[in-house]
N, C-alpha and C. Protein backbone atom coordinates (compact mmCIF):
# COMPACT_ATOMS: atom_id res chain seq x y z
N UNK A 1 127.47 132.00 105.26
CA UNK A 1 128.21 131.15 106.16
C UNK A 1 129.66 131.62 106.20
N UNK A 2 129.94 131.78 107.27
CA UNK A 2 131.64 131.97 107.46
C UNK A 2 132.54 131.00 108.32
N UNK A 3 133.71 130.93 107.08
CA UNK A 3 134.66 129.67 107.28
C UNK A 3 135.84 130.10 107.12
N UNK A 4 136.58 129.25 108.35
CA UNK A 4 137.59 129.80 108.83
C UNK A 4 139.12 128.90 108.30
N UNK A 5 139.58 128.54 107.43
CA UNK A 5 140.65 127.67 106.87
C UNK A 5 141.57 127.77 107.94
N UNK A 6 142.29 126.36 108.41
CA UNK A 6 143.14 126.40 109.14
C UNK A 6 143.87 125.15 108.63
N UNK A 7 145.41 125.50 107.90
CA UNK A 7 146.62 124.94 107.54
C UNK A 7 147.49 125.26 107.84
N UNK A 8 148.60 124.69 107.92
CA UNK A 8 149.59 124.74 107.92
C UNK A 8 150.85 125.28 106.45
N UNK A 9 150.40 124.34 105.65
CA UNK A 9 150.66 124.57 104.19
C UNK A 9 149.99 125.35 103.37
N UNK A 10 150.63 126.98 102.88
CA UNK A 10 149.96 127.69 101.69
C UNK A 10 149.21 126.71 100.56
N UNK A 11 149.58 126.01 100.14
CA UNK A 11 148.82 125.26 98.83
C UNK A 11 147.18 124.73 99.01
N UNK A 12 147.61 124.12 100.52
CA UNK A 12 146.61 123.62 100.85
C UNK A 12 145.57 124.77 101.15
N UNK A 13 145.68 125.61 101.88
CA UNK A 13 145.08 126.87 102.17
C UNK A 13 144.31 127.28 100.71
N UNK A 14 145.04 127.48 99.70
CA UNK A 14 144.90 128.44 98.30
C UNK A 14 143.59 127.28 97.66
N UNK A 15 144.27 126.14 97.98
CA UNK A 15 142.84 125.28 97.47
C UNK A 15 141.92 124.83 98.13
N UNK A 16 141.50 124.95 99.21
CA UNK A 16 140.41 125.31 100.16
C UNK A 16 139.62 126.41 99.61
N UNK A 17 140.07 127.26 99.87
CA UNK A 17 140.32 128.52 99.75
C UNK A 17 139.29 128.97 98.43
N UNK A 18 140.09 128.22 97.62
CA UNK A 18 139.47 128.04 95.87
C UNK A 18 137.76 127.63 95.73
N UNK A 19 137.81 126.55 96.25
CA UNK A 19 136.78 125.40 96.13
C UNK A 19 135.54 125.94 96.90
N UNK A 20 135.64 127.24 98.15
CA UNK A 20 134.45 127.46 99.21
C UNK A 20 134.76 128.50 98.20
N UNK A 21 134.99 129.42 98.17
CA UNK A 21 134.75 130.76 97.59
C UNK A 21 133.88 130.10 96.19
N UNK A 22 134.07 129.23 95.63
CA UNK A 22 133.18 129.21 94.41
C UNK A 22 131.40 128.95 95.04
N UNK A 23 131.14 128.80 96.04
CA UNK A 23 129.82 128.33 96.34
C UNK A 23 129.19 129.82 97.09
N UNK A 24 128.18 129.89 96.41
CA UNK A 24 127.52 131.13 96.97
C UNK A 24 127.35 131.68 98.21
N UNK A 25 127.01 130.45 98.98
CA UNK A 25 126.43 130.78 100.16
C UNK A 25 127.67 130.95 101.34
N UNK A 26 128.69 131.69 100.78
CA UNK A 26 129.62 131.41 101.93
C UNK A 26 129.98 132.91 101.67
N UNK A 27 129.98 133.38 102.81
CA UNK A 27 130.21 135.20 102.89
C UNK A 27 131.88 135.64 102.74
N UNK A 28 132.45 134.59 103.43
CA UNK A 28 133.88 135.04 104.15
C UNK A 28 134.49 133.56 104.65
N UNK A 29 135.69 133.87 103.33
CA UNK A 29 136.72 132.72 103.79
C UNK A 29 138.01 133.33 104.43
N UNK A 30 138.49 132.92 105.58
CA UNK A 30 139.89 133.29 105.92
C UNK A 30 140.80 132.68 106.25
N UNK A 31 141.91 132.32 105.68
CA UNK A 31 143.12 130.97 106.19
C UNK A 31 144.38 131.04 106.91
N UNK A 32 144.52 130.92 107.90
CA UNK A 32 145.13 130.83 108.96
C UNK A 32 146.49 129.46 109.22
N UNK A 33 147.49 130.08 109.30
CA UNK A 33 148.72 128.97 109.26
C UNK A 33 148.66 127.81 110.46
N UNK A 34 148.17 128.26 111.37
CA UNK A 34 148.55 127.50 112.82
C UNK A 34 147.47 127.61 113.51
N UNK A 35 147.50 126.62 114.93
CA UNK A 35 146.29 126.36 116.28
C UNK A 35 145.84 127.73 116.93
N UNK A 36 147.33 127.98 116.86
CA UNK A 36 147.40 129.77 117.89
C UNK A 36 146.66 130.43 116.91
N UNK A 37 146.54 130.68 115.89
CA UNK A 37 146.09 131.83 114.89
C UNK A 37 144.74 131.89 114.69
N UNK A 38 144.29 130.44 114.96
CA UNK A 38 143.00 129.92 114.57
C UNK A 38 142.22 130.28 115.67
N UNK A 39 142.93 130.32 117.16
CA UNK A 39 142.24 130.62 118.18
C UNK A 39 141.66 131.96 118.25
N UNK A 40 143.04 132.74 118.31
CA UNK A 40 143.27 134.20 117.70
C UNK A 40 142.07 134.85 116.76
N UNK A 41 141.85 134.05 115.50
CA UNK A 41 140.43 134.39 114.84
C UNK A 41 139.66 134.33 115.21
N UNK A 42 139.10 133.24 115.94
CA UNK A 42 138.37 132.82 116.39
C UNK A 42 137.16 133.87 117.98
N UNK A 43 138.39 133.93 118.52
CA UNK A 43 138.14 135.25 119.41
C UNK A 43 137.70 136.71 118.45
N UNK A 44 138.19 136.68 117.37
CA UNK A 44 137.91 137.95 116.79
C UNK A 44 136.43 138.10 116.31
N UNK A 45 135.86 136.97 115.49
CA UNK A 45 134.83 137.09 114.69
C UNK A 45 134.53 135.15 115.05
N UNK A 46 132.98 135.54 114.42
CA UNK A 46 132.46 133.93 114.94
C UNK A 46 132.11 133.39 113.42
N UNK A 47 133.12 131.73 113.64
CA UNK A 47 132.89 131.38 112.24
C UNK A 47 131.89 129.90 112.75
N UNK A 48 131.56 129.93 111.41
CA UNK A 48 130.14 128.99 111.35
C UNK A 48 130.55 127.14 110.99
N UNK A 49 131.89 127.10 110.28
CA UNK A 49 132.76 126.67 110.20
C UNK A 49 134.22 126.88 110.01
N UNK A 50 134.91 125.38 110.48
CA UNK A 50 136.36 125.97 110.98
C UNK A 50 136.86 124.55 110.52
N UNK A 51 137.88 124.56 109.58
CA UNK A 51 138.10 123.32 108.51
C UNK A 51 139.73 123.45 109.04
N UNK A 52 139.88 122.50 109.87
CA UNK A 52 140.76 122.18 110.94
C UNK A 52 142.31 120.60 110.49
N UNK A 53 143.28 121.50 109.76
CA UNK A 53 143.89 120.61 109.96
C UNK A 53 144.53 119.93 111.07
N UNK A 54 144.82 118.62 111.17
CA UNK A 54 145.51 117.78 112.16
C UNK A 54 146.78 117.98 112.51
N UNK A 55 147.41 118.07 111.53
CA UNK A 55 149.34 117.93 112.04
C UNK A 55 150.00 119.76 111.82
N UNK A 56 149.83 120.63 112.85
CA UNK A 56 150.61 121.97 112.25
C UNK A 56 151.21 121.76 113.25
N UNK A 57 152.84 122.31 113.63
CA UNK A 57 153.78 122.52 113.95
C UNK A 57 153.61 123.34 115.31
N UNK A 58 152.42 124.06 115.32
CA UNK A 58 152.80 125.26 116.54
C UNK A 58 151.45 124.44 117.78
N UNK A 59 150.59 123.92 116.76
CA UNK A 59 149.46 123.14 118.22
C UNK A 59 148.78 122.61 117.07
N UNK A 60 148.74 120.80 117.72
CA UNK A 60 148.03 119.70 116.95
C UNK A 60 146.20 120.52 116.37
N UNK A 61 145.86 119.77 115.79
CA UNK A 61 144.32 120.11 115.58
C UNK A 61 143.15 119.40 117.01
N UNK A 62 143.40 118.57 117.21
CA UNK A 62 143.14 117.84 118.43
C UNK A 62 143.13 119.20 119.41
N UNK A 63 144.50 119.18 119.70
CA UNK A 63 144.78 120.30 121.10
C UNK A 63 143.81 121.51 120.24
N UNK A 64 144.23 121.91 119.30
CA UNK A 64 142.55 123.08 118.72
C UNK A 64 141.86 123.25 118.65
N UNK A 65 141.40 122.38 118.63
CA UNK A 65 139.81 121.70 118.54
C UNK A 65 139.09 121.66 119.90
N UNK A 66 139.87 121.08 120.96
CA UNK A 66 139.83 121.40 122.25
C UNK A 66 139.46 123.00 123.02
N UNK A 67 140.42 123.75 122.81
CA UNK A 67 140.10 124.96 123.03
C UNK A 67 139.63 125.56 122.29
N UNK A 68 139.54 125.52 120.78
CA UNK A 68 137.97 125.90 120.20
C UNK A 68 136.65 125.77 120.59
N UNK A 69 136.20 124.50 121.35
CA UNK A 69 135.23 124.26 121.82
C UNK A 69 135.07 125.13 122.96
N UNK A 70 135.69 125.70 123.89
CA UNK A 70 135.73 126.14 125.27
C UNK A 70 135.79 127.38 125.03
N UNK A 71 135.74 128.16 123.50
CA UNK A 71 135.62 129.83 123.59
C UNK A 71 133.79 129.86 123.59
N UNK A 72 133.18 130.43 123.71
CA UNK A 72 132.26 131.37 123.61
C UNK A 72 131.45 131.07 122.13
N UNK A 73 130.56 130.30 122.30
CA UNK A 73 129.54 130.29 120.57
C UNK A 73 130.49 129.31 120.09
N UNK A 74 130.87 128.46 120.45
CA UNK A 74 131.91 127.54 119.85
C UNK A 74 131.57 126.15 119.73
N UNK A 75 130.58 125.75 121.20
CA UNK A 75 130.17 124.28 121.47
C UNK A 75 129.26 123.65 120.28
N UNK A 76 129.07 124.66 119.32
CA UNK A 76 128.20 124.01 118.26
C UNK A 76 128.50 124.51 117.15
N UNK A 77 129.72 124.84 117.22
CA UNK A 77 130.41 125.41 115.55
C UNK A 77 130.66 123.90 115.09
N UNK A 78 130.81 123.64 113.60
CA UNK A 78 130.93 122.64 112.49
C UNK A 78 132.39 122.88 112.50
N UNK A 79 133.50 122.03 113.14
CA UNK A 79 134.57 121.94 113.27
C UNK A 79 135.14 120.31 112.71
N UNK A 80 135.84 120.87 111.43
CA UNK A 80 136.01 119.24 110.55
C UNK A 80 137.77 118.93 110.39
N UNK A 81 137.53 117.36 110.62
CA UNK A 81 139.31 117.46 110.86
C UNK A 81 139.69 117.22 109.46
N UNK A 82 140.89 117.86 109.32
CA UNK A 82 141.03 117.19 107.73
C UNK A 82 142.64 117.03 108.06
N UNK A 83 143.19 115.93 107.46
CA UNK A 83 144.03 115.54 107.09
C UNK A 83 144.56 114.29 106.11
N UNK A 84 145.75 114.35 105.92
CA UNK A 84 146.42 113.32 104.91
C UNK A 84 146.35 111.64 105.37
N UNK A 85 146.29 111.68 106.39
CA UNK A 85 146.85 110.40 106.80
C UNK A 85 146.12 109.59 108.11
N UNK A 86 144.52 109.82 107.16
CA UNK A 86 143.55 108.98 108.29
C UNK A 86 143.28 107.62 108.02
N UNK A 87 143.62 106.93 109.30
CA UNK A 87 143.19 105.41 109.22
C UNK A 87 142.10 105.29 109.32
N UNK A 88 141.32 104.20 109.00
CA UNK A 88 140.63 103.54 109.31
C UNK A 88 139.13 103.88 110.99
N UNK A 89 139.86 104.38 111.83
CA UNK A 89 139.33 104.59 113.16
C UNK A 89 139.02 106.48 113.21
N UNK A 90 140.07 106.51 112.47
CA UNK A 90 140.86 108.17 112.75
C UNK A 90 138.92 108.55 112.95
N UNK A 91 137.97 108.82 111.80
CA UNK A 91 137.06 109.71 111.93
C UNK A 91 136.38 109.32 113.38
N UNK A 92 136.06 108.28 113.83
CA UNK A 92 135.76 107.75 115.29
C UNK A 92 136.23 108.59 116.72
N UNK A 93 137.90 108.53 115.94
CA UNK A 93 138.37 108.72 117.39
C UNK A 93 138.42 110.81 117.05
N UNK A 94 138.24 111.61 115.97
CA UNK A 94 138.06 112.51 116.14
C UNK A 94 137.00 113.17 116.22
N UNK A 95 135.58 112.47 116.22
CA UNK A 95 134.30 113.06 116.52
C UNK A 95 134.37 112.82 118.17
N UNK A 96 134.88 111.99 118.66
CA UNK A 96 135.02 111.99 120.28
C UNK A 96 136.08 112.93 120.59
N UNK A 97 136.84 113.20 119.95
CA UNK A 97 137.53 114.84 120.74
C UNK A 97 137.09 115.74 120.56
N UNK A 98 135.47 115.98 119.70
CA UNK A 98 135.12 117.15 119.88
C UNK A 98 134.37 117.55 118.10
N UNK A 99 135.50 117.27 116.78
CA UNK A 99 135.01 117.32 115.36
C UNK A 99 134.11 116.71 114.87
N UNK A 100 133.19 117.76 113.99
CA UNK A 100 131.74 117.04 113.52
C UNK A 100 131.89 116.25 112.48
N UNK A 101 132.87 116.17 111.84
CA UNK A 101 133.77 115.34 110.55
C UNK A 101 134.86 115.51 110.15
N UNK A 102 135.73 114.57 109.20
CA UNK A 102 136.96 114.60 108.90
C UNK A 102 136.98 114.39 107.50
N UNK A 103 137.61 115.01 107.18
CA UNK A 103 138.02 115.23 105.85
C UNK A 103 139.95 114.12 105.29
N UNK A 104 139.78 113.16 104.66
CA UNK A 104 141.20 113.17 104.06
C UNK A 104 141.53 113.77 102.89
N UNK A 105 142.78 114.41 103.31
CA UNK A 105 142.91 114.54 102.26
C UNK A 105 143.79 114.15 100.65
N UNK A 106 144.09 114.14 99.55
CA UNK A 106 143.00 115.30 99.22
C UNK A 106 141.44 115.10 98.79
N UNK A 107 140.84 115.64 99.29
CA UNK A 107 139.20 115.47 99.00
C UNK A 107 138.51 116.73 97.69
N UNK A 108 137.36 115.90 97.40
CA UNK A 108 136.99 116.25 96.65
C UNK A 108 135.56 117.33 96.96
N UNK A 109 135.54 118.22 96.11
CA UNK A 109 134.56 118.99 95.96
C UNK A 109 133.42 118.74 96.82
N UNK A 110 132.80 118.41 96.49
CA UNK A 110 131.62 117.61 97.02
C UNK A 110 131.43 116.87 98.72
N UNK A 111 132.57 116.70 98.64
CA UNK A 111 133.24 116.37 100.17
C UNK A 111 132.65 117.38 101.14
N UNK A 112 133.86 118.15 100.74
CA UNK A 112 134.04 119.43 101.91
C UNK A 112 132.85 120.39 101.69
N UNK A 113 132.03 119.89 100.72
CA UNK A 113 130.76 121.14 101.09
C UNK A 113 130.08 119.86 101.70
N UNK A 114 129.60 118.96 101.73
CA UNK A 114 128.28 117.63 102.53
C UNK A 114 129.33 118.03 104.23
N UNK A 115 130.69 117.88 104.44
CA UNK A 115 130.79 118.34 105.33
C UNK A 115 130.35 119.84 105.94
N UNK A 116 131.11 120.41 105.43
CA UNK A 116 130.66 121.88 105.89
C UNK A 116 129.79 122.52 106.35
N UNK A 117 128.21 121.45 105.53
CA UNK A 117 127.16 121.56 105.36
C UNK A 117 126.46 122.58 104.80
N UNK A 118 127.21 122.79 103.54
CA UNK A 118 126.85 123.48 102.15
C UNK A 118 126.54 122.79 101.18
N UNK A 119 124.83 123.41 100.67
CA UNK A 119 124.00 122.65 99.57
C UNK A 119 125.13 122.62 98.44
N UNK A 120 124.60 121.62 97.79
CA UNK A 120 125.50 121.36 96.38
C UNK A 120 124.87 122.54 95.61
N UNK A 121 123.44 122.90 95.51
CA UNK A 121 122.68 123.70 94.87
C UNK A 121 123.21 124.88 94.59
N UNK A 122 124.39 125.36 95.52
CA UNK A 122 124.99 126.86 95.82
C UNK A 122 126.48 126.96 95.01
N UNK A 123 126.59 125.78 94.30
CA UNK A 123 127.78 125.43 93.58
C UNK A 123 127.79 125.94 91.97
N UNK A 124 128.98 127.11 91.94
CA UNK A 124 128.66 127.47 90.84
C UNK A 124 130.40 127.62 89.78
């Protein structure tokens, strides 16, 4: 499976980053600062998931998520929102713009692989 990290913040990236690389079944992690960059990858190589923060500086996750959907092999990529500061509605109102789940963060292990939709079994 290949997954595509998209933050804003190095830390956050490095521990993403951390947590998929430990599970077997994932070929290729790559983390990306911004919307533009993510698109940019995205056009390059086709990821299977794309772990999509909400608030970066250069284009919302929303507006990304958007034109993620509209490239090519995209309408059924596993695109998960993650951020700090979800209410209550937030996962509602971001599976209707397009994300198959949301992540707050910070989340735990176990989380972001049931999202991702990576067996726990592959956890090592």
């Amino acid at each position: 499976m290949k997954i595509l990290v998209v933050d804003d913040d190095p830390g956050n990236q490095v521990l993403a980053r951390r947590m998929l690389e430990r599970h077997r079944g994932v070929e290729l992690v790559r983390a990306v600062d911004g919307g533009g960059d993510c698109l940019a990858a995205a056009r390059l190589a086709r990821f299977d998931t794309v772990l999509l923060d909400i608030s970066m500086p250069d284009m919302d996750g929303v507006t990304a998520c958007r034109r993620l959907r509209a490239l090519p092999g995209y309408d059924t990529c596993r695109i998960i929102a993650c951020t700090a500061h979800a209410g209550r509605d937030d996962p509602l109102r971001y599976r209707a713009e397009g994300f198959s789940a949301t992540l707050t963060k910070p989340f735990l292990i176990e989380e972001l692989y049931a999202a991702a939709g990576l067996p726990q079994a592959g956890y090592c």
